[in-house]
Protein backbone atom coordinates (compact mmCIF):
# COMPACT_ATOMS: atom_id res chain seq x y z
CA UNK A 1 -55.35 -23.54 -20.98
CA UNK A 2 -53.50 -24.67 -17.79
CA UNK A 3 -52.43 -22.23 -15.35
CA UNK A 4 -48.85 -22.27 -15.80
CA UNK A 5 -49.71 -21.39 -19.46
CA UNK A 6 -52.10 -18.82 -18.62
CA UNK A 7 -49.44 -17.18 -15.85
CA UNK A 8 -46.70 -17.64 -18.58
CA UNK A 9 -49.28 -15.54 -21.43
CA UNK A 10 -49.93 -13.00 -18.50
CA UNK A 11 -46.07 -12.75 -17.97
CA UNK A 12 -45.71 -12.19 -21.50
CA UNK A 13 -47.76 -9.60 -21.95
CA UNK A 14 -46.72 -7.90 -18.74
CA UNK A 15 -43.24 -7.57 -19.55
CA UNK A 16 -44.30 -6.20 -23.00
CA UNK A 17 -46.38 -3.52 -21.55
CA UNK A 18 -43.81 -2.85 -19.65
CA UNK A 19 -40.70 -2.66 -22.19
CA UNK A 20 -43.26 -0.74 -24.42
CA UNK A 21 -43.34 1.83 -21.66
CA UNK A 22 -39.71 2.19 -21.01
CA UNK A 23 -38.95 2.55 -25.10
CA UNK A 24 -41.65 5.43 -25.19
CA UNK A 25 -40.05 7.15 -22.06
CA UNK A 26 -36.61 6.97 -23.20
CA UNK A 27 -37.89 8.13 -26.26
CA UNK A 28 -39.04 11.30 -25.11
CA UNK A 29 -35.57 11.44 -23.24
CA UNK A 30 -34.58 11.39 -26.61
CA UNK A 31 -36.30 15.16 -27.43
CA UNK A 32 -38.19 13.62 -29.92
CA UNK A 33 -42.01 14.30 -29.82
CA UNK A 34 -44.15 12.75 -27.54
CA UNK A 35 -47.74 12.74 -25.73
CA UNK A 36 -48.86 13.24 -22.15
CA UNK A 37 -52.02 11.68 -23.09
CA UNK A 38 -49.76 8.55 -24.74
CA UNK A 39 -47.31 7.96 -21.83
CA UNK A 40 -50.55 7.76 -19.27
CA UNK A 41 -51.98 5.62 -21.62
CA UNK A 42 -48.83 3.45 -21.60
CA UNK A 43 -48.38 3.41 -17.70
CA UNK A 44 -52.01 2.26 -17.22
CA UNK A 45 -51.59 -0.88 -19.04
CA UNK A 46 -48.47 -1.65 -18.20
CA UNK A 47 -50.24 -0.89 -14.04
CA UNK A 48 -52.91 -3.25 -15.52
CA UNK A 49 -50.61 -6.23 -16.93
CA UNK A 50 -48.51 -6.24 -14.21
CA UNK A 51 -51.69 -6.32 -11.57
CA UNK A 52 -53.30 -9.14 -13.78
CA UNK A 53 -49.84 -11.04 -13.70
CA UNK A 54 -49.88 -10.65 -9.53
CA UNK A 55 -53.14 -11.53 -8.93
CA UNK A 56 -52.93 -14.80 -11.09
CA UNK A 57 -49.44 -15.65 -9.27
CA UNK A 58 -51.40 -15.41 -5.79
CA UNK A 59 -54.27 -17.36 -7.34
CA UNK A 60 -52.67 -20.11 -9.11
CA UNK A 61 -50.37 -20.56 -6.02
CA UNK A 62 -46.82 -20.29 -8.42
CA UNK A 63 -43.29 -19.30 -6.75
CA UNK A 64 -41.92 -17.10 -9.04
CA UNK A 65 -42.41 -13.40 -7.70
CA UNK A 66 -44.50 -10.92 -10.41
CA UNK A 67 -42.33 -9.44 -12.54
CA UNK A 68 -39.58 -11.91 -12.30
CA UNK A 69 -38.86 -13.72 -15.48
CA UNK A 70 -38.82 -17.72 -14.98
CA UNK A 71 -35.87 -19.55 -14.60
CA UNK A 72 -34.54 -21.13 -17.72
């Protein structure tokens, strides 16, 4: 796998970590029922993704900032 794929997979995931995050919290928003436990859960991979997604940016020596989506 090249870098730019393997920054692109790491962007992937990141950004689904973090949407997954932001649909739990504005589901419990919502007043529906949801978990402490779940929502820490939630933060720490989405912390994770997004610190696997910097470090390979600084690494691999790309331009586009972490969290930024790539120009299309």
């Amino acid at each position: 796998m090249s870098a730019a794929a393997r920054v692109e997979d790491l962007r992937a995931e990141a950004r689904y970590r973090r949407e997954r995050l932001d649909l739990y919290r504005a589901r419990s928003y919502g007043g529906r029922p949801t978990s402490a436990a779940k929502l820490r859960e939630l933060e720490r991979t989405s912390a994770q993704a997004a610190d696997r997604l910097r470090h390979a940016v600084l690494v691999d020596g790309e331009d586009t900032p972490p969290g930024a989506d790539p120009p299309r």
